[in-house]
N, C-alpha and C. Protein backbone atom coordinates (compact mmCIF):
# COMPACT_ATOMS: atom_id res chain seq x y z
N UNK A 1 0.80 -1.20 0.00
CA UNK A 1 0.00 0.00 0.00
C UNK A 1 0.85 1.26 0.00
N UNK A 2 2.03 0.89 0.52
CA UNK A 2 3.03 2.10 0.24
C UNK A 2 4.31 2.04 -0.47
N UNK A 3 4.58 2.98 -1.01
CA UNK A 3 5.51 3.11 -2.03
C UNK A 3 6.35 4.28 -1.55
N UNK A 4 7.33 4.01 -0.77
CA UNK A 4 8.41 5.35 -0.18
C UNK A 4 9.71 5.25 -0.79
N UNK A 5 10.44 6.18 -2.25
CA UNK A 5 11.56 5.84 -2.49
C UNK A 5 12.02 7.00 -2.34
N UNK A 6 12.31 8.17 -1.34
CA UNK A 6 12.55 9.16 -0.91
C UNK A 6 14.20 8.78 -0.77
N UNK A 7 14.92 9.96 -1.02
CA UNK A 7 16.31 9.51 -0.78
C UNK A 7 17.32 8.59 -1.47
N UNK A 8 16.68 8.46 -3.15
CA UNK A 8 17.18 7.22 -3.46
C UNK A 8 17.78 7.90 -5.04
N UNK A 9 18.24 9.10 -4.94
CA UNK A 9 18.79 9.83 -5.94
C UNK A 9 17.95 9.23 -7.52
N UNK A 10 17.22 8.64 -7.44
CA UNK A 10 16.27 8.51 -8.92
C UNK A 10 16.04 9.69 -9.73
N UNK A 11 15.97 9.19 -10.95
CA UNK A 11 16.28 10.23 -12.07
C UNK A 11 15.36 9.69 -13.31
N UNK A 12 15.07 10.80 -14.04
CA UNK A 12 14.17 10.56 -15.09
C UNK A 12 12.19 10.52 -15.21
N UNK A 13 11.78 10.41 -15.47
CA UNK A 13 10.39 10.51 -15.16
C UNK A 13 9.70 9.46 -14.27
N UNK A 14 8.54 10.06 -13.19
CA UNK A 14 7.49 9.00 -13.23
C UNK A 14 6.67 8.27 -13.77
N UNK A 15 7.06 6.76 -14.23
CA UNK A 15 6.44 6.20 -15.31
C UNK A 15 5.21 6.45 -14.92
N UNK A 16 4.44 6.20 -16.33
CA UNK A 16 3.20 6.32 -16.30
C UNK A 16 2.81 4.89 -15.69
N UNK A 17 3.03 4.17 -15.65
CA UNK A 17 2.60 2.70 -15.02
C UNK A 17 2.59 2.77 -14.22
N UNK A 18 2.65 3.67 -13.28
CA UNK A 18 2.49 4.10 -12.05
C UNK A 18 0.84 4.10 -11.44
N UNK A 19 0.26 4.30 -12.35
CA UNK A 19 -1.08 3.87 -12.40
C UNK A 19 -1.95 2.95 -11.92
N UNK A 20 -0.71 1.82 -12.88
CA UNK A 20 -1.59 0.40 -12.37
C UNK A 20 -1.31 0.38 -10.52
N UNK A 21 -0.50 0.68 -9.76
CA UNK A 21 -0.55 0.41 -8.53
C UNK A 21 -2.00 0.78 -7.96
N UNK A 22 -3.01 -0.03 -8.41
CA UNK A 22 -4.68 0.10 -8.28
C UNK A 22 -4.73 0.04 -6.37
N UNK A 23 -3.69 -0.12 -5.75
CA UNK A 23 -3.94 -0.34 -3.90
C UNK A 23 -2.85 0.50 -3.35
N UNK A 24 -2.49 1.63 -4.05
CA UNK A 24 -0.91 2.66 -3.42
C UNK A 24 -2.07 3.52 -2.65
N UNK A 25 -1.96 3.68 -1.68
CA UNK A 25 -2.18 4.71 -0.72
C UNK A 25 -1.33 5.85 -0.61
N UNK A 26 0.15 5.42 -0.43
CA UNK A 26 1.15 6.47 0.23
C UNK A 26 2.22 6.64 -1.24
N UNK A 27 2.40 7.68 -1.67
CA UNK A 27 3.54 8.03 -2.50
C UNK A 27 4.38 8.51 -2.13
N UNK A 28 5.82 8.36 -1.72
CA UNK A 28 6.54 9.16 -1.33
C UNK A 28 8.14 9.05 -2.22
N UNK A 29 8.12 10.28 -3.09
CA UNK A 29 9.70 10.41 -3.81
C UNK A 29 9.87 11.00 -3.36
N UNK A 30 9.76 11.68 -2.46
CA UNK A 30 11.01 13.39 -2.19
C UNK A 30 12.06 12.62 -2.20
N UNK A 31 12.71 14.42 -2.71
CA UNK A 31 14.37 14.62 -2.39
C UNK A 31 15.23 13.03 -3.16
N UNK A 32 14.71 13.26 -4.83
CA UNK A 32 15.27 12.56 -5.53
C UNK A 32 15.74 13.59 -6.49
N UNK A 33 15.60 13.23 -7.98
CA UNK A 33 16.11 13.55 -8.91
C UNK A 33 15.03 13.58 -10.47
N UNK A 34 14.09 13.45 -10.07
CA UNK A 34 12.94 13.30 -10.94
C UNK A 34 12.52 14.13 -12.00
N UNK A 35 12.19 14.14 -12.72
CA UNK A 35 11.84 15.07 -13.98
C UNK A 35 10.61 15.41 -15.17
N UNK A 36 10.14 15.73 -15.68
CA UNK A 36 9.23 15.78 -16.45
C UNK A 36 8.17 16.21 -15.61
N UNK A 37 6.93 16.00 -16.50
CA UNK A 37 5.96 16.19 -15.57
C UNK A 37 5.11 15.16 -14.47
N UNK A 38 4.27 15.98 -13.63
CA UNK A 38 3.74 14.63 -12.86
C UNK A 38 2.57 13.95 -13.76
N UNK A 39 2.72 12.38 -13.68
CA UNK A 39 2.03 11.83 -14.62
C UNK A 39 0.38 12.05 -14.27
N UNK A 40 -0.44 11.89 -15.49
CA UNK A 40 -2.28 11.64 -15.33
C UNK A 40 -2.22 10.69 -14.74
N UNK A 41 -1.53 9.43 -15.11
CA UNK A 41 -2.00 8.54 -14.51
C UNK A 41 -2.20 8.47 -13.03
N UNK A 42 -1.34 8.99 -11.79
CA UNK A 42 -1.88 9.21 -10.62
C UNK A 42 -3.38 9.55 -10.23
N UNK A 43 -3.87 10.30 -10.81
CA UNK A 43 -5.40 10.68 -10.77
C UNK A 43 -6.40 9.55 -10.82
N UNK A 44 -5.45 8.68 -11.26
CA UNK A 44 -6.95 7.43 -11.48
C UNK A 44 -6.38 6.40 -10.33
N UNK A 45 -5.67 6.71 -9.81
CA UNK A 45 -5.31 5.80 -8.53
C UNK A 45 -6.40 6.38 -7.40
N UNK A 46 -7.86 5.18 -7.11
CA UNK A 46 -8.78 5.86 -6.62
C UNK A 46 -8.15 5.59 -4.97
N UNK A 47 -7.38 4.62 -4.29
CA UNK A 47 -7.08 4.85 -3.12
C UNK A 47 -5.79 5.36 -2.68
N UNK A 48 -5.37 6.34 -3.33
CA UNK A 48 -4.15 6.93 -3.01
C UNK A 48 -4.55 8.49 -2.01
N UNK A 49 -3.90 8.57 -0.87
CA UNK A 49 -4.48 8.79 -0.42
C UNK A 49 -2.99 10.47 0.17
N UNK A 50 -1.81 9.81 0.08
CA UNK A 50 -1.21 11.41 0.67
C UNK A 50 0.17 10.73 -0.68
N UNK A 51 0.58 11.86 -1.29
CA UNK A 51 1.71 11.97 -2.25
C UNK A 51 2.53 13.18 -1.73
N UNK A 52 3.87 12.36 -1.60
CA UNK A 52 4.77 13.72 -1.32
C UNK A 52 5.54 13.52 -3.05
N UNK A 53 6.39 15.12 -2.95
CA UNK A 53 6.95 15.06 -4.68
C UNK A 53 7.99 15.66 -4.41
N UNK A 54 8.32 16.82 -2.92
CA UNK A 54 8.95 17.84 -2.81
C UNK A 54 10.44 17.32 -3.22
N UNK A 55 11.50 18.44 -3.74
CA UNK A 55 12.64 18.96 -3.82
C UNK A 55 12.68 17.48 -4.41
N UNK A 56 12.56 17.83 -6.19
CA UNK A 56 12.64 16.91 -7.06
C UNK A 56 13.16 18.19 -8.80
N UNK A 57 12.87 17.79 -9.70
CA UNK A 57 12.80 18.24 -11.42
C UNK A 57 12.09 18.26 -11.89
N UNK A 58 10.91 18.11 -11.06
CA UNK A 58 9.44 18.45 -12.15
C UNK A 58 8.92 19.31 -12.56
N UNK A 59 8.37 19.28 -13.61
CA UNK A 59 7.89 20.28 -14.44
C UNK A 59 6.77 20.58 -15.41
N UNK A 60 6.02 21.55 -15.09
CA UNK A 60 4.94 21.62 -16.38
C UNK A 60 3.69 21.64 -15.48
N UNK A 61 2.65 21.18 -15.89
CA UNK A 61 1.61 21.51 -15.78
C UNK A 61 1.11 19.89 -14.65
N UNK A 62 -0.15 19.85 -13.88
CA UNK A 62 -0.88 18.80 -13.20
C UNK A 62 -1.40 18.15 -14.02
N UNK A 63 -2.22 18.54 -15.00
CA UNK A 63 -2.73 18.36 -16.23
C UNK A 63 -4.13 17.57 -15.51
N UNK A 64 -4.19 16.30 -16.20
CA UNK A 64 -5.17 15.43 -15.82
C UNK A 64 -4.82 15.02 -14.18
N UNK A 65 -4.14 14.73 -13.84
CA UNK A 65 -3.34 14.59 -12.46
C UNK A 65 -4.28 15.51 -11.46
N UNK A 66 -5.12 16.58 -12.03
CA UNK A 66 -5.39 17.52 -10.83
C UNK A 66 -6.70 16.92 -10.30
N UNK A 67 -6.71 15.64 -10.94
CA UNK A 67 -8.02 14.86 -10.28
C UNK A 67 -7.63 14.20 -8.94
N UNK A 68 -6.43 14.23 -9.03
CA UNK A 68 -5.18 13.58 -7.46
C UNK A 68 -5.92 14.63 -6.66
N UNK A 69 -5.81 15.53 -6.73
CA UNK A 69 -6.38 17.02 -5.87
C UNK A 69 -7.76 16.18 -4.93
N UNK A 70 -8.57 15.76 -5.84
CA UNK A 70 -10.04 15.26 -4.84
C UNK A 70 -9.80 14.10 -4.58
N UNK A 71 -8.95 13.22 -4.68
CA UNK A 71 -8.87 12.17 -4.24
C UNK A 71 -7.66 11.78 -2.85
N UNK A 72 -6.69 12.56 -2.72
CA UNK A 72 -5.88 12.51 -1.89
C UNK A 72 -6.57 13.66 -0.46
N UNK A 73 -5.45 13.01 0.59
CA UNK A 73 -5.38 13.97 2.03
C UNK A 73 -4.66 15.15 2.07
N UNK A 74 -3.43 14.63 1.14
CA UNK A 74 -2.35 15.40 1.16
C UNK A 74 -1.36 15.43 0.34
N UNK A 75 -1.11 16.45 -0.80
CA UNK A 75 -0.22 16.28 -1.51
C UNK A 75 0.83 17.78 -1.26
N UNK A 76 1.69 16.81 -1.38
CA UNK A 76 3.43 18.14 -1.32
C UNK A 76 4.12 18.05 -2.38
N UNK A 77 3.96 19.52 -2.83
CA UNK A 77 4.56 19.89 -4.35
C UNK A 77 5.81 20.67 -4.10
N UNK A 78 6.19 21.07 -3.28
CA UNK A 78 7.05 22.07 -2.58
C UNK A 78 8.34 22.12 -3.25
N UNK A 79 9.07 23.18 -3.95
CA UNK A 79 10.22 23.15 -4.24
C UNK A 79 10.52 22.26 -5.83
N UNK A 80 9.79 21.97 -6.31
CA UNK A 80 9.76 21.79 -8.01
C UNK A 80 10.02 23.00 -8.63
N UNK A 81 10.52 22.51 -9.72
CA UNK A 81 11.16 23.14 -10.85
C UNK A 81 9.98 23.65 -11.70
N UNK A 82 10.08 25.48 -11.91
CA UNK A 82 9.03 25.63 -12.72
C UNK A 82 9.11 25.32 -13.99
């Protein structure tokens, strides 16, 4: 149910297959190396419930993703790349 790879210098985008984790509750990358934008696919993860992202390379827009907005407790965007 949780997925914490905080601290693990990762680089490159959040796959979109990130999706299928249909039972992730907890997201947690901070304080990696991450890039692109945050994927749509998070938004359709209906029990996800707090995503951290802070002091990462992301960039661009929420897009479809801003459906994460009504479905989560808590999300931390803090310190991304505009």
């Amino acid at each position: 149910k949780d997925l914490d790879m905080k601290n693990n210098l990762l680089t490159g985008p959040i796959p979109t297959q990130i999706g299928s984790l249909t039972i992730l509750e907890n997201l947690i990358l901070e304080n990696n190396k991450l890039t692109g934008p945050v994927p749509n696919q998070l938004g359709t993860i209906l029990t996800l419930q707090n995503v951290k992202l802070t002091d990462n390379l992301l960039t661009g827009y929420i897009g479809a993703a801003s459906g994460l907005c009504n479905l989560v407790n808590w999300v931390d965007l803090v310190n991304l790349e505009a």
